[in-house]
Protein backbone atom coordinates (compact mmCIF):
# COMPACT_ATOMS: atom_id res chain seq x y z
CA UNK A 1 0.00 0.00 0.00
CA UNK A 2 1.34 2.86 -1.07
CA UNK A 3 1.69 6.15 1.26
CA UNK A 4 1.74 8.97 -0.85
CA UNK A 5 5.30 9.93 -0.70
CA UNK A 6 6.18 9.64 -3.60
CA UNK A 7 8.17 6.76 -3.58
CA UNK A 8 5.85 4.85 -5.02
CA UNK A 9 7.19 5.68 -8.39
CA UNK A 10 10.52 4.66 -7.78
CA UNK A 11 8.98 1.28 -6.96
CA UNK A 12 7.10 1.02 -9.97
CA UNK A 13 10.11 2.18 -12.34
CA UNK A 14 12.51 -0.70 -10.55
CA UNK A 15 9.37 -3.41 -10.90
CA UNK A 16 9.21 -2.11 -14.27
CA UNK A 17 12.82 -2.72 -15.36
CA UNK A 18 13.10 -5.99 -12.80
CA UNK A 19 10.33 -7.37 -14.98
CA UNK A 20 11.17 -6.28 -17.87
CA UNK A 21 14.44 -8.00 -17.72
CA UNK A 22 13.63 -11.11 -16.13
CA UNK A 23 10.90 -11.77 -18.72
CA UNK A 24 13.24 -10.80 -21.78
CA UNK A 25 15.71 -13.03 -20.72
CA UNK A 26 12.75 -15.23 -20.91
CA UNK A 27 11.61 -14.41 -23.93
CA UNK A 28 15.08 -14.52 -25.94
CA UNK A 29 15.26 -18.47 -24.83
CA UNK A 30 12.36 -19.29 -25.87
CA UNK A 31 12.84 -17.76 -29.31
CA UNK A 32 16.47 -19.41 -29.51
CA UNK A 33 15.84 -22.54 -27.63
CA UNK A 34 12.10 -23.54 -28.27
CA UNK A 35 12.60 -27.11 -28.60
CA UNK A 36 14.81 -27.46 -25.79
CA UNK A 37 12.43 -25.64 -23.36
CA UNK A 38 9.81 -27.42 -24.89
CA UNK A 39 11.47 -30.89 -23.94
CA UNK A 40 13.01 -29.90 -20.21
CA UNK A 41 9.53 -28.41 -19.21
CA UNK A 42 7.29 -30.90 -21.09
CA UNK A 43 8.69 -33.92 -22.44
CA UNK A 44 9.04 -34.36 -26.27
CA UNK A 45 5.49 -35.25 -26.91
CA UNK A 46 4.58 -31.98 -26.85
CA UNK A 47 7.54 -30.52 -29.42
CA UNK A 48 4.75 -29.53 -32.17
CA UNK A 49 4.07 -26.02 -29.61
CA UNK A 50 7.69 -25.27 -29.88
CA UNK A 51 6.85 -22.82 -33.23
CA UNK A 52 4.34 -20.60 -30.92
CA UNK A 53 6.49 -20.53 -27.70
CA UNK A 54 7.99 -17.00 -28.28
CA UNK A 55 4.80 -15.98 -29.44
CA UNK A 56 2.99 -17.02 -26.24
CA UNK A 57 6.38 -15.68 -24.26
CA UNK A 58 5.77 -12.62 -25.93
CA UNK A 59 2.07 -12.40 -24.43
CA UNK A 60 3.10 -13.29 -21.03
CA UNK A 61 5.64 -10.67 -21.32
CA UNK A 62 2.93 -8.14 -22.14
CA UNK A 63 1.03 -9.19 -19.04
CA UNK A 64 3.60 -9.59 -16.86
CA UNK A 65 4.18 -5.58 -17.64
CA UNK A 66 0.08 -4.63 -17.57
CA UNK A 67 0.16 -6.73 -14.23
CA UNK A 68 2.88 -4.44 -12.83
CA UNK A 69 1.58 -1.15 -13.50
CA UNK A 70 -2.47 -3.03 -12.31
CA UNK A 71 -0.67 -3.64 -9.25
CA UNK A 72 0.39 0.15 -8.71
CA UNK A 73 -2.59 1.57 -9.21
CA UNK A 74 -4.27 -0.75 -6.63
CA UNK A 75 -1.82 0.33 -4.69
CA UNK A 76 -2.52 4.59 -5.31
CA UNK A 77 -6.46 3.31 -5.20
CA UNK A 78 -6.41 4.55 -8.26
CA UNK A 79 -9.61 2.69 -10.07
CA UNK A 80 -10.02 4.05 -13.41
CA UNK A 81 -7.51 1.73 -14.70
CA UNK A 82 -10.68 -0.93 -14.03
CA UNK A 83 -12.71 0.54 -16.69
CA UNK A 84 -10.29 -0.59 -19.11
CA UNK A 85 -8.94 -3.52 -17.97
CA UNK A 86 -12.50 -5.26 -17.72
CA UNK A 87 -13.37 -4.18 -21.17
CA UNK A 88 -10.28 -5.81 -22.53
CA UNK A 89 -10.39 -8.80 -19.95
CA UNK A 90 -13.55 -9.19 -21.72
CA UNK A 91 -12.14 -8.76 -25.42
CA UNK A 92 -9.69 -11.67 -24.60
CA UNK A 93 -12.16 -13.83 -23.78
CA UNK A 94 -14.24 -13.31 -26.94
CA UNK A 95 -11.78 -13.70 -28.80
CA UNK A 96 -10.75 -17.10 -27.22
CA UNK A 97 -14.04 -18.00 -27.85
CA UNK A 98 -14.61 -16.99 -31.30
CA UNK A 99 -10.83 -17.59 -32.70
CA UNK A 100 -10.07 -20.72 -31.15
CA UNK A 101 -9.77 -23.13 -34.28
CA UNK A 102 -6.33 -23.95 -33.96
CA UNK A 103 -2.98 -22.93 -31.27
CA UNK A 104 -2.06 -20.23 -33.57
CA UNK A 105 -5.54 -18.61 -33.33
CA UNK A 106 -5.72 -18.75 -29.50
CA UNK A 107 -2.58 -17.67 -29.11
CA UNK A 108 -2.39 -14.39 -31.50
CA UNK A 109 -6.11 -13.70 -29.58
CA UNK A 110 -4.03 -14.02 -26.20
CA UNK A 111 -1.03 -12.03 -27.59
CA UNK A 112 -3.28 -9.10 -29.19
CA UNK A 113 -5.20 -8.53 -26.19
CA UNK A 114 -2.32 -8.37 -23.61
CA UNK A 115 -0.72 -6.12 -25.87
CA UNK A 116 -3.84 -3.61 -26.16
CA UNK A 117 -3.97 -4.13 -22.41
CA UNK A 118 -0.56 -3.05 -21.68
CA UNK A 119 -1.18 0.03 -23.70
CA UNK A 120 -4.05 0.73 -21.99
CA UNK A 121 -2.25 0.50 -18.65
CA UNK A 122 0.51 2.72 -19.96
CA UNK A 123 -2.26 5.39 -21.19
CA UNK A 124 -4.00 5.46 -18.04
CA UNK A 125 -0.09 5.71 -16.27
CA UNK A 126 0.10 8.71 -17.96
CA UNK A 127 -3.62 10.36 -17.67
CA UNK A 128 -3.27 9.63 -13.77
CA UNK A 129 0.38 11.38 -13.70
CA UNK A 130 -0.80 14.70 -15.63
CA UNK A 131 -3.79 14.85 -13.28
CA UNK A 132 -2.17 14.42 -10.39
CA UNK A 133 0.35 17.26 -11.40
CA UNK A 134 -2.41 19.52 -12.62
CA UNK A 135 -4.23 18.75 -8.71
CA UNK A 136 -0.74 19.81 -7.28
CA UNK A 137 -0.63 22.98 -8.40
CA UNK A 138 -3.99 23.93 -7.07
């Protein structure tokens, strides 16, 4: 829970980066080492996923950074961000259920929407910030 003090920011900036790098490292073996991952995690039965790994590492990645800055503004009580986040929450899951013919169609419906997600998250960053130094000077 955050205090006001402004260090809050700091924290999100460091969980930003932390995360950021710990799920790019990530991401870079899965796209050079699919099959490999694939086997250690899995067992070899399961190799024909290997082509979609670093797309599906890719979406995680874009959650991973939408859950950090969800997490902050829970912290703030800042709710807006739920306005968004339900209406895309609610995107994904359409289009689970309407694209959902093969992996490659789940997937691309899972990597789309945590993309727009994140985005949202970072607009919302940023409408929150300018308000709250437009309320600062008053």
């Amino acid at each position: 829970r955050a205090n006001g003090d402004g260090k809050e920011k700091n924290l999100l900036k460091m969980s930003f980066i932390i995360i950021a790098g710990v799920s790019g490292l990530t991401l870079i073996l899965f796209v050079l080492f699919p099959q490999l991952v694939i086997k250690m995690l899995f067992g070899a039965k399961y190799l024909s996923v290997a082509p979609y790994l670093h797309w599906f590492g890719l979406a995680m990645l874009f959650s991973a950074l939408a859950q950090v800055l969800i997490q902050y503004f829970m912290a703030i009580h800042y709710r807006k961000h739920l306005y968004p986040f339900g209406l895309i929450i609610a995107l994904q899951v359409l289009l689970v259920v309407f694209f959902h013919a093969n992996i490659w169609q789940i997937t691309f419906a899972i990597l789309s929407s945590n993309f727009i997600l994140l985005a949202a998250m970072i607009i919302v960053y940023y409408i929150q910030t300018l308000r709250t130094k437009v309320y600062e000077k008053f």
